[in-house]
C-alpha atoms as a PDB file:
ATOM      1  CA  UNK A   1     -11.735 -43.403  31.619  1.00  0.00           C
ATOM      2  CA  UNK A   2     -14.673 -45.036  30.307  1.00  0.00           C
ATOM      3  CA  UNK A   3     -15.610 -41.618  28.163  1.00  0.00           C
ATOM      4  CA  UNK A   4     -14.230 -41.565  24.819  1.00  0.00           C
ATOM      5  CA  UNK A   5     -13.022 -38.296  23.642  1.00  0.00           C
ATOM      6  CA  UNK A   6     -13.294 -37.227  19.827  1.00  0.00           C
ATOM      7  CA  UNK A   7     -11.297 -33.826  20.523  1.00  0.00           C
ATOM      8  CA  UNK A   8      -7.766 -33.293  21.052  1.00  0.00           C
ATOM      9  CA  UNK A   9      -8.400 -29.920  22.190  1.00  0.00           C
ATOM     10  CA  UNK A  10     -10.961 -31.332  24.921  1.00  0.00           C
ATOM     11  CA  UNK A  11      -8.867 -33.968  25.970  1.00  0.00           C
ATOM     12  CA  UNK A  12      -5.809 -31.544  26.802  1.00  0.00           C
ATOM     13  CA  UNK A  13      -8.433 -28.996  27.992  1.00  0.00           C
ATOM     14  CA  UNK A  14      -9.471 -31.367  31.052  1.00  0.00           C
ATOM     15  CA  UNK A  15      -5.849 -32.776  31.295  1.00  0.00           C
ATOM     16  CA  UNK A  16      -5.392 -29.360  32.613  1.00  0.00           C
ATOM     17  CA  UNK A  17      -8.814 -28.669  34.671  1.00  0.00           C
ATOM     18  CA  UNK A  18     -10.330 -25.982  32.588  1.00  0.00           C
ATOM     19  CA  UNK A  19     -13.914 -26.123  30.726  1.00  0.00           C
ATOM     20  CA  UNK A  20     -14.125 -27.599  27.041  1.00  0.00           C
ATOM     21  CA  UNK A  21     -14.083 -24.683  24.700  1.00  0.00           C
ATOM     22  CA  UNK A  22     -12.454 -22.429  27.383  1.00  0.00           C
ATOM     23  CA  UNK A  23      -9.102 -22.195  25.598  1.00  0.00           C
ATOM     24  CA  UNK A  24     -10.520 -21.168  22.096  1.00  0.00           C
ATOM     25  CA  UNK A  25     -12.282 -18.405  24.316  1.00  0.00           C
ATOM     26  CA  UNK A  26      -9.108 -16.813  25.370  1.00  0.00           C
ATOM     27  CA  UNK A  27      -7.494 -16.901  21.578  1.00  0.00           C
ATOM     28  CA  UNK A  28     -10.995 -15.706  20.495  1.00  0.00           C
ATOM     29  CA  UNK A  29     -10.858 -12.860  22.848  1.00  0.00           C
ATOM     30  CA  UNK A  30      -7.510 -12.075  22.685  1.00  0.00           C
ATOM     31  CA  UNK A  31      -7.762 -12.059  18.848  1.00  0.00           C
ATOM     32  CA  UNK A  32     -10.440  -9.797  18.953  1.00  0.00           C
ATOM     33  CA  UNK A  33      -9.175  -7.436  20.954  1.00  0.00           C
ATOM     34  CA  UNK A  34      -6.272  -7.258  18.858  1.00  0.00           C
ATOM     35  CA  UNK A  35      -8.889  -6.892  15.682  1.00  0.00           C
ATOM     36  CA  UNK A  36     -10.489  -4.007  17.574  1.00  0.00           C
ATOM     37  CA  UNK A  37      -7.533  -2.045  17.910  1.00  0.00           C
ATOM     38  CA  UNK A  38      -6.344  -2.343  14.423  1.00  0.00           C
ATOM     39  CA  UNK A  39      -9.740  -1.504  13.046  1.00  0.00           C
ATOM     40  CA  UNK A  40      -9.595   1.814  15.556  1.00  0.00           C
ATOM     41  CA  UNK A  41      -6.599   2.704  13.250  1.00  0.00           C
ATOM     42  CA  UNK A  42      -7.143   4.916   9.922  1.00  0.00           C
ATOM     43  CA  UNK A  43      -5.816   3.353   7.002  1.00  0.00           C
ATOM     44  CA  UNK A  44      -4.707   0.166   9.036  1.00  0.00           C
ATOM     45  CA  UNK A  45      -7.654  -0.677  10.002  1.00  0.00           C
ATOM     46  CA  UNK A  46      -8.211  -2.479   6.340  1.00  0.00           C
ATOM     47  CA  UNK A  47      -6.163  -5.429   7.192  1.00  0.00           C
ATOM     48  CA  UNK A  48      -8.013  -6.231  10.590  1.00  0.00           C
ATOM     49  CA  UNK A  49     -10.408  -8.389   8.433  1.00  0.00           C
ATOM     50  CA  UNK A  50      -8.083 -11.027   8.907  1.00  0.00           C
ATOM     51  CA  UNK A  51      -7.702 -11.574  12.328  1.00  0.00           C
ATOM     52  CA  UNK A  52     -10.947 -10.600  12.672  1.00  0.00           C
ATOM     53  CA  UNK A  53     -12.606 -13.792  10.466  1.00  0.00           C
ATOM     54  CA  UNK A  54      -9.957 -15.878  12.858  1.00  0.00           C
ATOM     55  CA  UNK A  55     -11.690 -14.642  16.201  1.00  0.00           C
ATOM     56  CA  UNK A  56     -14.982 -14.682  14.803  1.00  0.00           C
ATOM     57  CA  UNK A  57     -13.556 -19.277  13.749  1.00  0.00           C
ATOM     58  CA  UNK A  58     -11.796 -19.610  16.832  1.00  0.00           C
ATOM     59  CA  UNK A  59     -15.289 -18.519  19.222  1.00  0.00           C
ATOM     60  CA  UNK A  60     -17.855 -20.285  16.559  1.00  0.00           C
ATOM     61  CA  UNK A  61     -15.471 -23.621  17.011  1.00  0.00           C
ATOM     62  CA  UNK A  62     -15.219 -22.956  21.138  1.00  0.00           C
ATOM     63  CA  UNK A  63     -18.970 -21.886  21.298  1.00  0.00           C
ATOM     64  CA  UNK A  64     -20.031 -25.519  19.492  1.00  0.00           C
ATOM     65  CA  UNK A  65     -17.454 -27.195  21.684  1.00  0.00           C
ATOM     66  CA  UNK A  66     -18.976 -25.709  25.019  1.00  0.00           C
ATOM     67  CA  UNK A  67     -22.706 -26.616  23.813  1.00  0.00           C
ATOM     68  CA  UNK A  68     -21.695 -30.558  24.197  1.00  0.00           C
ATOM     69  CA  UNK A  69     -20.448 -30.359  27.861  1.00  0.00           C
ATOM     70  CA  UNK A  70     -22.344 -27.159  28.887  1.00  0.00           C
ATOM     71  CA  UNK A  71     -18.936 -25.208  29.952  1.00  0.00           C
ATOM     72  CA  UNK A  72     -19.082 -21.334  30.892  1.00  0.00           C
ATOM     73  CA  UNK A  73     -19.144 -19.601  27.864  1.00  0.00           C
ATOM     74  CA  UNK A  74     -18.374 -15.959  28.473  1.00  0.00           C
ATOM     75  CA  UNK A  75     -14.978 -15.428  26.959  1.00  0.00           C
ATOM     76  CA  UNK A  76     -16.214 -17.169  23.969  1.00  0.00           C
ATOM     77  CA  UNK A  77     -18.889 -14.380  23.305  1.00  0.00           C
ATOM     78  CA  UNK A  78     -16.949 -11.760  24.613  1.00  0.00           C
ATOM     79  CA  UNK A  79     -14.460 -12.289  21.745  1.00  0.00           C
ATOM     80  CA  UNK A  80     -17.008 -12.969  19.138  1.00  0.00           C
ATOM     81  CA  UNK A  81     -18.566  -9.718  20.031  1.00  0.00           C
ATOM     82  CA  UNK A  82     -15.447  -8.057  19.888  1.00  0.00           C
ATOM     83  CA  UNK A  83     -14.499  -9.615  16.634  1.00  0.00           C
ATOM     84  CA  UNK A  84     -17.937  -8.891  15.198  1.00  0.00           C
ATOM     85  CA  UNK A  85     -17.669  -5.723  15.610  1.00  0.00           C
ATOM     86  CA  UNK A  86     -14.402  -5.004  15.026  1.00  0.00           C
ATOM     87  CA  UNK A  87     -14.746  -6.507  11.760  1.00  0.00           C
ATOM     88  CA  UNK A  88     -17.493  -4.245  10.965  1.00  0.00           C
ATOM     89  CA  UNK A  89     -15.360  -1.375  11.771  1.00  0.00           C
ATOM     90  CA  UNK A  90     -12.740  -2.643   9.424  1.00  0.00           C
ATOM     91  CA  UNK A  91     -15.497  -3.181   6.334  1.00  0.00           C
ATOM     92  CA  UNK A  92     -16.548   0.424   6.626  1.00  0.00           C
ATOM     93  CA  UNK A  93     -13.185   1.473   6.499  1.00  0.00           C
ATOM     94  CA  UNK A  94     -12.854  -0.208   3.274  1.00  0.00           C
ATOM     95  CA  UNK A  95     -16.287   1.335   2.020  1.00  0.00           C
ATOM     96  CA  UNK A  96     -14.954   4.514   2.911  1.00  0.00           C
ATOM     97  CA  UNK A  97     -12.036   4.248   0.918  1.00  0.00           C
ATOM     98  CA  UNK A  98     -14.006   3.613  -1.996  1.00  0.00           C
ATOM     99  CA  UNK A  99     -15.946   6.372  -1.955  1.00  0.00           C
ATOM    100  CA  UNK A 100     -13.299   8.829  -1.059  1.00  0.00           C
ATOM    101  CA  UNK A 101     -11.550   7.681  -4.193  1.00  0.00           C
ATOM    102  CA  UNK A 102     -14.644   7.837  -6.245  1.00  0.00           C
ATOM    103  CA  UNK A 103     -14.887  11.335  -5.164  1.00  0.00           C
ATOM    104  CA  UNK A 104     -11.455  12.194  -5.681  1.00  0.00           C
ATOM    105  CA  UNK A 105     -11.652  10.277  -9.421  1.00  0.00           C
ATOM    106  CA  UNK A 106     -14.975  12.704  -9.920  1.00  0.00           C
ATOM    107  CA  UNK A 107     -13.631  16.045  -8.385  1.00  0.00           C
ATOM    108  CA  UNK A 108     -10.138  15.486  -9.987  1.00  0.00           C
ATOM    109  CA  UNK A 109      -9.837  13.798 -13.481  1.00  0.00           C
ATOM    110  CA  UNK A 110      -8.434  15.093 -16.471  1.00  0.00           C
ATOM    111  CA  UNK A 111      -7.048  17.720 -13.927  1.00  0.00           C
ATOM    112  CA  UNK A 112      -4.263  15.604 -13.189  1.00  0.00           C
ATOM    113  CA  UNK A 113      -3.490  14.390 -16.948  1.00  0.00           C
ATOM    114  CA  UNK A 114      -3.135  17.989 -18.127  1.00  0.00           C
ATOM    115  CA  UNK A 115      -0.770  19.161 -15.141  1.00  0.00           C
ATOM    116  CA  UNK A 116       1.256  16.345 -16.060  1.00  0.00           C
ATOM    117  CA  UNK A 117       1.356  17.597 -19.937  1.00  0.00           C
ATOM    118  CA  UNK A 118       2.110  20.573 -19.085  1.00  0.00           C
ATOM    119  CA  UNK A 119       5.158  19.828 -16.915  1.00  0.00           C
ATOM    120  CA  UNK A 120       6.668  17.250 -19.531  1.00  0.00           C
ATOM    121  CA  UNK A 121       6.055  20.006 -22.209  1.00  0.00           C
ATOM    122  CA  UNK A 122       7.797  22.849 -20.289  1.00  0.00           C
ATOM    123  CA  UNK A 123      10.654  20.042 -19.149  1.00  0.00           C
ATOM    124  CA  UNK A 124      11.599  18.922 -22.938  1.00  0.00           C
ATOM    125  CA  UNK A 125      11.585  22.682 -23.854  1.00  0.00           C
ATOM    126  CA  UNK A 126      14.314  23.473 -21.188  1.00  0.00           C
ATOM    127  CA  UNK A 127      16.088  20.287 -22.365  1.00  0.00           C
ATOM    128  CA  UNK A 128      16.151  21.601 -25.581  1.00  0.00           C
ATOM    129  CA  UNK A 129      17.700  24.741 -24.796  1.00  0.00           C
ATOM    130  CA  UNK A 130      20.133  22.979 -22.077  1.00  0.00           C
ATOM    131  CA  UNK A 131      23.742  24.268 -22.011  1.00  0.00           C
ATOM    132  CA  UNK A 132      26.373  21.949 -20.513  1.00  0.00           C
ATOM    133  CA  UNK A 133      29.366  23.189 -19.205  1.00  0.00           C
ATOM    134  CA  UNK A 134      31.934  20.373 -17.535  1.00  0.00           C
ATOM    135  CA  UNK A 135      35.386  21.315 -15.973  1.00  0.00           C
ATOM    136  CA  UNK A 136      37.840  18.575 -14.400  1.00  0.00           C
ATOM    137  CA  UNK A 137      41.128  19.657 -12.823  1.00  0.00           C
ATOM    138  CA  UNK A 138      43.557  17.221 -11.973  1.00  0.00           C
ATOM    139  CA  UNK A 139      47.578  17.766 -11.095  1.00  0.00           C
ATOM    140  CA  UNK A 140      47.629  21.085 -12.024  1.00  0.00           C
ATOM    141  CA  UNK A 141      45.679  20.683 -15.419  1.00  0.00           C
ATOM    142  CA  UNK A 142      42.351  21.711 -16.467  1.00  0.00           C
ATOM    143  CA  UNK A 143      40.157  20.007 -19.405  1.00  0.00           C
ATOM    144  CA  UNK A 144      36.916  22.231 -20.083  1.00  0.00           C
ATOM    145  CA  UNK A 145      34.163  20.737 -22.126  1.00  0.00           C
ATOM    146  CA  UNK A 146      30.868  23.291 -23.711  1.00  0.00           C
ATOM    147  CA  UNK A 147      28.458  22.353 -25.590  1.00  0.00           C
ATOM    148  CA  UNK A 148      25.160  24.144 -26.188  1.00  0.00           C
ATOM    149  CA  UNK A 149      22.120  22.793 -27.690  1.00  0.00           C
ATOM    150  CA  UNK A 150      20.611  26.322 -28.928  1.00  0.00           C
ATOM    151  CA  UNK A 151      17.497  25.032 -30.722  1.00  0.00           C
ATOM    152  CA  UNK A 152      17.085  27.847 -32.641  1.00  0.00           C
ATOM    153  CA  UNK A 153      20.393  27.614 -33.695  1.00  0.00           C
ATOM    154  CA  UNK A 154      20.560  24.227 -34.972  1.00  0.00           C
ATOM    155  CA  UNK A 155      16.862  25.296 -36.709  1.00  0.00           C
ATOM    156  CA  UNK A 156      18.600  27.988 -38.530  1.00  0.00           C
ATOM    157  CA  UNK A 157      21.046  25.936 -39.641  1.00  0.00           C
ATOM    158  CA  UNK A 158      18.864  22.818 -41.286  1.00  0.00           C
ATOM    159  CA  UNK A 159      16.914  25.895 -42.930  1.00  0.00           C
ATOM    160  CA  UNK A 160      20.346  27.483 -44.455  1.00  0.00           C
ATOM    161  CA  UNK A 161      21.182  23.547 -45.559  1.00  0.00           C
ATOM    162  CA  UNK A 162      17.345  23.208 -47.093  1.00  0.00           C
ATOM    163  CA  UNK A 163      17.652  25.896 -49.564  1.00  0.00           C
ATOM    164  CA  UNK A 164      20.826  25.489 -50.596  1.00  0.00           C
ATOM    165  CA  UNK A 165      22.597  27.720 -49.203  1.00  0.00           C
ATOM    166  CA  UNK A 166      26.666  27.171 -47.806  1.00  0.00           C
ATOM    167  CA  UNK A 167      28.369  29.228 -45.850  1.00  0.00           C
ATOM    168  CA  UNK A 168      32.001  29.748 -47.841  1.00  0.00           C
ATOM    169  CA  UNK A 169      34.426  27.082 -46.693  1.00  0.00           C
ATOM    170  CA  UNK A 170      37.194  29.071 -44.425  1.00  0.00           C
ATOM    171  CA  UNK A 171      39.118  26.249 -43.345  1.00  0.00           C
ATOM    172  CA  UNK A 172      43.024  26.009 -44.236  1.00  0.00           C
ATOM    173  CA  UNK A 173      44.338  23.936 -47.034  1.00  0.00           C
END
């Protein structure tokens, strides 16, 4: 035990027999394999940048650790491979999304603003003219409540009030 060892990685590493680095190049390679298939997925494939930039860490940090002691290194560019690419898959997914919204902005504004207009115009007209009608029975007796709120009649009525003119008074005294 004369070697001193800087790495607590390395020490457990040959505690258990295996090659410095070896361990980060199964996490790298596992991690990018798991990149790879989430960048293979429309609209999911975004969020593989993340485990992507891990695998592409967890090989860079194995890959300096096996250049010390010379260990195999062929998990640890397997998964950096994997990860590179992978994320590239993932950044073109996100370029792609930018320019299909660009194009959708181009092909399809003011479009949508004047649909919506319309709609809320045609929605406060039929509020306007809404009739409710509510009828609750209960033990055998029934309350009935109209009310209308005819526009036009309500118009005709502020105009009647504007110039004056009342309607004789027919209530009972």
């Amino acid at each position: 035990m004369d070697e001193i060892i800087d790495n607590p990685t390395q020490a457990s590493e040959k505690a258990a027999g295996r090659p410095a680095g070896q361990s980060l190049g199964i996490a790298a390679l596992i991690t990018g394999i798991v990149t790879f298939v989430l960048a293979a997925i429309p609209c999911v494939g975004i969020i593989a940048i993340i485990p992507g930039i891990v695998a592409i860490v967890l090989a860079s940090v194995g890959l300096s650790q096996t250049g010390k002691s010379g260990s195999p290194r062929g998990f640890l560019i397997a998964g950096l491979v994997i990860a590179i690419v992978a994320s590239l898959i993932s950044f073109s997914q996100i370029f792609v999304a930018f320019e299909i919204a660009k194009k959708a902005e181009d092909k399809f504004s003011g479009k949508i603003e004047t649909v919506i207009k319309d709609i809320q115009e045609n929605v406060l007209k039929d509020i306007e003219d809404a009739s409710i009608s509510i009828k609750v029975e209960s033990n055998g007796e029934t309350v009935e409540i109209n009310t209308e709120t005819n526009k036009s009649d309500r118009v005709k009525v502020l105009e009647e009030l504007e110039e004056g003119y009342v309607q004789a008074d027919d209530t009972i005294k």
